[in-house]
C-alpha atoms as a PDB file:
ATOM      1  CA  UNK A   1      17.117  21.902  16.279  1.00  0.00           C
ATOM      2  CA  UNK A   2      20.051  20.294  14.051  1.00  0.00           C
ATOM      3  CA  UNK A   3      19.425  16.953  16.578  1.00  0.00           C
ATOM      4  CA  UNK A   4      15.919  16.809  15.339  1.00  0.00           C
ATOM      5  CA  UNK A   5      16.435  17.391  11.781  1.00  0.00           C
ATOM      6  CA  UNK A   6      19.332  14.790  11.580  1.00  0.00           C
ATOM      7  CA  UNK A   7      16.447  12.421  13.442  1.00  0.00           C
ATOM      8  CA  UNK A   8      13.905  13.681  10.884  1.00  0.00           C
ATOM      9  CA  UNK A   9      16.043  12.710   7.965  1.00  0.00           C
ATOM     10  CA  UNK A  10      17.469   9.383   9.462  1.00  0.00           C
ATOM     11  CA  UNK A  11      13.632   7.978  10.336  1.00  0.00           C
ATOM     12  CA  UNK A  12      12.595   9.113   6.184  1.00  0.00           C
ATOM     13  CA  UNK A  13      15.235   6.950   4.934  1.00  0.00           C
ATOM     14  CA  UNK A  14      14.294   4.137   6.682  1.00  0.00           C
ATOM     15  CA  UNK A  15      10.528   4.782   5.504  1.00  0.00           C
ATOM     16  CA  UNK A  16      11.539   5.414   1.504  1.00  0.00           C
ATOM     17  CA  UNK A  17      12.236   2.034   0.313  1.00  0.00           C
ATOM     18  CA  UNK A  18      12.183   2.766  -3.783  1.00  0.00           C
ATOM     19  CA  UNK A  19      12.070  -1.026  -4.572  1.00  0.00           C
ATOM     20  CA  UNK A  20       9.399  -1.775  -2.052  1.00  0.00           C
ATOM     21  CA  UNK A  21       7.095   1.145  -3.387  1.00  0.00           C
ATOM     22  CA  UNK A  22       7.909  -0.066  -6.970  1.00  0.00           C
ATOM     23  CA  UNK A  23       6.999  -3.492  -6.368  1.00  0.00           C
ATOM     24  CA  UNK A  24       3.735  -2.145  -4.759  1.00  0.00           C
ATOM     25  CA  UNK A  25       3.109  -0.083  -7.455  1.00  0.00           C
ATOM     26  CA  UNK A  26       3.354  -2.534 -10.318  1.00  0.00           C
ATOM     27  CA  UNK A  27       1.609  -4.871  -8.038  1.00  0.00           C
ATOM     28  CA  UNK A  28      -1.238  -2.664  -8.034  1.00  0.00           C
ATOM     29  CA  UNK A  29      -1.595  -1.928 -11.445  1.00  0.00           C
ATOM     30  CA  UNK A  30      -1.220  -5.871 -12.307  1.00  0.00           C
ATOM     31  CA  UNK A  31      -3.806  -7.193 -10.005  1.00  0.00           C
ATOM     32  CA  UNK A  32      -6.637  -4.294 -10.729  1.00  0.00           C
ATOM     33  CA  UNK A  33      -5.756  -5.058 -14.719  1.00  0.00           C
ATOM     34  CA  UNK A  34      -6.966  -8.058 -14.157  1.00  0.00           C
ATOM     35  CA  UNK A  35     -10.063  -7.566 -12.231  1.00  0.00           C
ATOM     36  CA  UNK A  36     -10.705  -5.410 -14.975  1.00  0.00           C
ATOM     37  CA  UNK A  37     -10.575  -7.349 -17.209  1.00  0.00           C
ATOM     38  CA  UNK A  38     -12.202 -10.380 -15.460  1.00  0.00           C
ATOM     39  CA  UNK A  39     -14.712  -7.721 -15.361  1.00  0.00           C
ATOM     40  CA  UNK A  40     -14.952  -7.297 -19.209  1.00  0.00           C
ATOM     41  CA  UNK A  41     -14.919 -10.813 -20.131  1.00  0.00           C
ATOM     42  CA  UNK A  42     -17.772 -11.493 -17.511  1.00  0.00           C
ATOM     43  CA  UNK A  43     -19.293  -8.138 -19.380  1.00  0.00           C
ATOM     44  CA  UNK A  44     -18.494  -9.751 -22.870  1.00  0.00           C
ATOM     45  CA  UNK A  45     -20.420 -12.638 -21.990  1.00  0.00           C
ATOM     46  CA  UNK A  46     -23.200 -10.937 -20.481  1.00  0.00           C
ATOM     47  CA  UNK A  47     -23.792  -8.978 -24.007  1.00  0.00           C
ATOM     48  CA  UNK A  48     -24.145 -12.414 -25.790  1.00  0.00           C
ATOM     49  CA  UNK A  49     -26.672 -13.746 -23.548  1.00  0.00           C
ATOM     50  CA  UNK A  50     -28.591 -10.688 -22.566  1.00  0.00           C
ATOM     51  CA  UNK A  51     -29.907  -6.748 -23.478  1.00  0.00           C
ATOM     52  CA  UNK A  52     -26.631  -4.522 -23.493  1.00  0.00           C
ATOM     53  CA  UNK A  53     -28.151  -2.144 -21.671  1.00  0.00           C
ATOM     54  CA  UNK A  54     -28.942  -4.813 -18.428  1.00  0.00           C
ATOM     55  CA  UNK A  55     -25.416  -6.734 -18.838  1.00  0.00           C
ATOM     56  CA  UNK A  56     -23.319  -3.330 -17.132  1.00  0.00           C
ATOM     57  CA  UNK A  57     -26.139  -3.761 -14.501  1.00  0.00           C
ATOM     58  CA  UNK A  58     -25.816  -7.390 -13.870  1.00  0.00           C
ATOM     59  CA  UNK A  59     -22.026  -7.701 -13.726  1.00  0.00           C
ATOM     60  CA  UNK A  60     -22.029  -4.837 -11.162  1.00  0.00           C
ATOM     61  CA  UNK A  61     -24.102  -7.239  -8.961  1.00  0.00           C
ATOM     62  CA  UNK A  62     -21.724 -10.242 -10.077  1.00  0.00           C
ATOM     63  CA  UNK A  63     -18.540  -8.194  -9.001  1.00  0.00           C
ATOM     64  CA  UNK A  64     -20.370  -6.687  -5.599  1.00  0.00           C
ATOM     65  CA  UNK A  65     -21.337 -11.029  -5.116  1.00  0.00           C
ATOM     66  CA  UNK A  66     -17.956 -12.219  -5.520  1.00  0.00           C
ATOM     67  CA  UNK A  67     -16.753  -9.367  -3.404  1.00  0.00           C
ATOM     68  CA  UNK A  68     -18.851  -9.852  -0.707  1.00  0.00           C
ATOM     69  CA  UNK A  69     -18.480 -13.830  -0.365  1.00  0.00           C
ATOM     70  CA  UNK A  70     -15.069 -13.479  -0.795  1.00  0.00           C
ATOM     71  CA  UNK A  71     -14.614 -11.171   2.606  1.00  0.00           C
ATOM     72  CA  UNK A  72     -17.337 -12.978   4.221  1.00  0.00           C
ATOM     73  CA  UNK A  73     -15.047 -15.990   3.574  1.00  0.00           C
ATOM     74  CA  UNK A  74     -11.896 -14.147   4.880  1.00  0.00           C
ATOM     75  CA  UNK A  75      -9.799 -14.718   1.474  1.00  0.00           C
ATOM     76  CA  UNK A  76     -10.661 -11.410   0.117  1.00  0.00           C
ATOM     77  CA  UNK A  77      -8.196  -9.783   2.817  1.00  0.00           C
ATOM     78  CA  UNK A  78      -5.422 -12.712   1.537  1.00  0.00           C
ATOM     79  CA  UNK A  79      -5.706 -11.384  -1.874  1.00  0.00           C
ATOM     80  CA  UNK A  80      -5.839  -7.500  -0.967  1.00  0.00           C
ATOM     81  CA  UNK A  81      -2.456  -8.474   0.944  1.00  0.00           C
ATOM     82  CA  UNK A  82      -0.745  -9.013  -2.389  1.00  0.00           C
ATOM     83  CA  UNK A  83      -2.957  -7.245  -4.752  1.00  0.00           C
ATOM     84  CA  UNK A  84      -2.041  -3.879  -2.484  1.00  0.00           C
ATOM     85  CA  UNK A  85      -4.665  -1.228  -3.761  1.00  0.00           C
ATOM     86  CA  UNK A  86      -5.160  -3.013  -7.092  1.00  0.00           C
ATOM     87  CA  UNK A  87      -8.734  -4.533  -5.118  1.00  0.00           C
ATOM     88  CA  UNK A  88      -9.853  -1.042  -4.245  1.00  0.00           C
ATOM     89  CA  UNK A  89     -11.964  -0.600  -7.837  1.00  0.00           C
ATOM     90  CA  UNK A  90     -14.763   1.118  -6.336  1.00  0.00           C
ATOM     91  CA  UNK A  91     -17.564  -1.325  -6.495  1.00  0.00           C
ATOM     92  CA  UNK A  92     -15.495  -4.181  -5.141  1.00  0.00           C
ATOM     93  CA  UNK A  93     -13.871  -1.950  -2.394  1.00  0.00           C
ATOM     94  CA  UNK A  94     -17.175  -0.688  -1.373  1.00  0.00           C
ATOM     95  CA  UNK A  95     -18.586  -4.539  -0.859  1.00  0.00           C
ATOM     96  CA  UNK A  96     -15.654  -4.946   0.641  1.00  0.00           C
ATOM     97  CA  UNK A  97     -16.099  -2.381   3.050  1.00  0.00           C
ATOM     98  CA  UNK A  98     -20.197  -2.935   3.539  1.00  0.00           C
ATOM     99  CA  UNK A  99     -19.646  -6.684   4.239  1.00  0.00           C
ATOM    100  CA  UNK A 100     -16.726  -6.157   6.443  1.00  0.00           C
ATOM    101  CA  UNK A 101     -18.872  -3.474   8.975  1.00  0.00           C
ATOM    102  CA  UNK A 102     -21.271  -5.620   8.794  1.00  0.00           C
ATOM    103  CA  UNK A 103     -19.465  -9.383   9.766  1.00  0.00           C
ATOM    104  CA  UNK A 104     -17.787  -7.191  12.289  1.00  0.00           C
ATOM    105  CA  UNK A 105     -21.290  -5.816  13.975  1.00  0.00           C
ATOM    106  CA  UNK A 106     -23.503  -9.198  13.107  1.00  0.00           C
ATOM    107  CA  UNK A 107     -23.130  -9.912  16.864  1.00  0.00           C
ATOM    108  CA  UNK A 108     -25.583  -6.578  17.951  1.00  0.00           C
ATOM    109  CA  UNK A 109     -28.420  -7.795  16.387  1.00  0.00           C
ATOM    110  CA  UNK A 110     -29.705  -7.106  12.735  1.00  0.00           C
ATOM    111  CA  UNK A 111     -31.003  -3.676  13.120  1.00  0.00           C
ATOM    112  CA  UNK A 112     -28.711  -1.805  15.953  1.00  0.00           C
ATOM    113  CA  UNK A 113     -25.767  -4.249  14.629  1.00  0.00           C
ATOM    114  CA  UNK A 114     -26.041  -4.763  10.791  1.00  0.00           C
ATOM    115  CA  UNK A 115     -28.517  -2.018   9.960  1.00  0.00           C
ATOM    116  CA  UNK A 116     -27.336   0.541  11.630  1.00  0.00           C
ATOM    117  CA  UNK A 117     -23.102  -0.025  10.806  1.00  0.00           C
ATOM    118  CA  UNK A 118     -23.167  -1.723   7.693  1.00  0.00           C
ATOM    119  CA  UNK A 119     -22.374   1.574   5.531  1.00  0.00           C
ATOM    120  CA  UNK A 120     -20.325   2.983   8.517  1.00  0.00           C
ATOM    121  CA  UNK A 121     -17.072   2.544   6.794  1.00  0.00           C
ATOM    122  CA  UNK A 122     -18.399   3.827   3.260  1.00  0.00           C
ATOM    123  CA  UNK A 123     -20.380   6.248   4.171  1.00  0.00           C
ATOM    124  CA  UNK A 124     -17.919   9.601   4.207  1.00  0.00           C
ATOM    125  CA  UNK A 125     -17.881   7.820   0.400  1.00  0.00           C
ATOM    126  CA  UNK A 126     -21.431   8.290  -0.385  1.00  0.00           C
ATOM    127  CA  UNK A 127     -21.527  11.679   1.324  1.00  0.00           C
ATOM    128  CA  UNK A 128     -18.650  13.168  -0.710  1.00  0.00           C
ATOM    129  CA  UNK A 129     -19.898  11.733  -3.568  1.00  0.00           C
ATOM    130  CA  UNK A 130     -23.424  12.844  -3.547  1.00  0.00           C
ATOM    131  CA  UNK A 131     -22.042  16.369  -2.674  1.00  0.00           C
ATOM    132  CA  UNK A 132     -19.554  16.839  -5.221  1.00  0.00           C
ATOM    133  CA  UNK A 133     -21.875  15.557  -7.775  1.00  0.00           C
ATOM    134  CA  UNK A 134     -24.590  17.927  -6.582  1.00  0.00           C
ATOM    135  CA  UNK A 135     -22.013  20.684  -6.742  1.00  0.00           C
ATOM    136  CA  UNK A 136     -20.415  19.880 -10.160  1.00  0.00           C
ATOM    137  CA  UNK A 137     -24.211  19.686 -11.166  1.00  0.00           C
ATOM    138  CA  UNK A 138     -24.831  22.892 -10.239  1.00  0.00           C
ATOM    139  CA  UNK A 139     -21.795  24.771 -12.055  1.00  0.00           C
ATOM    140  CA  UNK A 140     -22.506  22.997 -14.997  1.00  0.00           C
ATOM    141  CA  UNK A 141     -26.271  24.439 -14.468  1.00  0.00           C
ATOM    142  CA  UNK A 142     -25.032  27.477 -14.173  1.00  0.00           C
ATOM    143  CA  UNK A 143     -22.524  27.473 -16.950  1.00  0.00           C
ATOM    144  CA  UNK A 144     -24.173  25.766 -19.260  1.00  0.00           C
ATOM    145  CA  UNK A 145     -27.747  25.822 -18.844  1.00  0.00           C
ATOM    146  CA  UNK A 146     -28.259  29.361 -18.059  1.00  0.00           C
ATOM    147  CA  UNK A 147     -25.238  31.076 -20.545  1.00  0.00           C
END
């Protein structure tokens, strides 16, 4: 028992590198900063030009466009490589993800290749999603609405 726990203990150390999980860390935060705010200076110029209420709209299709071409392209993987989990903002993760499924199925045809597997890898996303939001919706129903 002592044997395994020494193992145990000797394998963690080599696994809990501070200055590596630091340097991912700040690497993180750094790179999805500034998607962020590429993201609000594409939505500052979107206010000028068009209504406020379409410019949230259209740079959600801009971001999910530059997403996509960039995996389809192969250098969005390059980037997530340094930018560690600083890329995974949810609407440029999710591209990610969609495009990826479906570049790696594109051989099995459009409908039993792309159709069918193109949301394979974010779909436990939309189910969770839908179901907490239909659950939270129904507390607050309950809570609020009815009290």
């Amino acid at each position: 028992m002592q044997k395994t726990r020494n193992y145990y203990s000797k394998l963690l150390q080599t696994k809990r590198d501070y200055k590596i999980i630091g340097k991912s860390v700040l690497q993180s935060f750094l790179f999805g900063g500034l998607l962020c705010l590429v993201g609000q200076g594409i939505l500052d110029i979107l206010k000028m030009n068009v209504a406020k209420n379409d410019a949230s709209l259209y740079l959600s299709c801009i971001m999910i466009l530059f997403a996509g071409i960039l995996t389809a392209a192969g250098i969005y993987d390059e980037i997530g490589q340094m930018a560690k989990s600083g890329l995974a903002i949810p609407i440029t993760g999710f591209a990610n993800a969609c495009v990826s499924s479906a570049m790696e199925y594109h051989k099995e045809g459009i409908v039993l290749g792309i159709g069918s597997n193109c949301l394979k890898l974010a779909g436990s996303v939309i189910v969770l999603g839908t179901t907490s939001a239909l659950i939270i919706t129904t507390l607050r129903y309950i809570f609020v609405v009815l009290s």
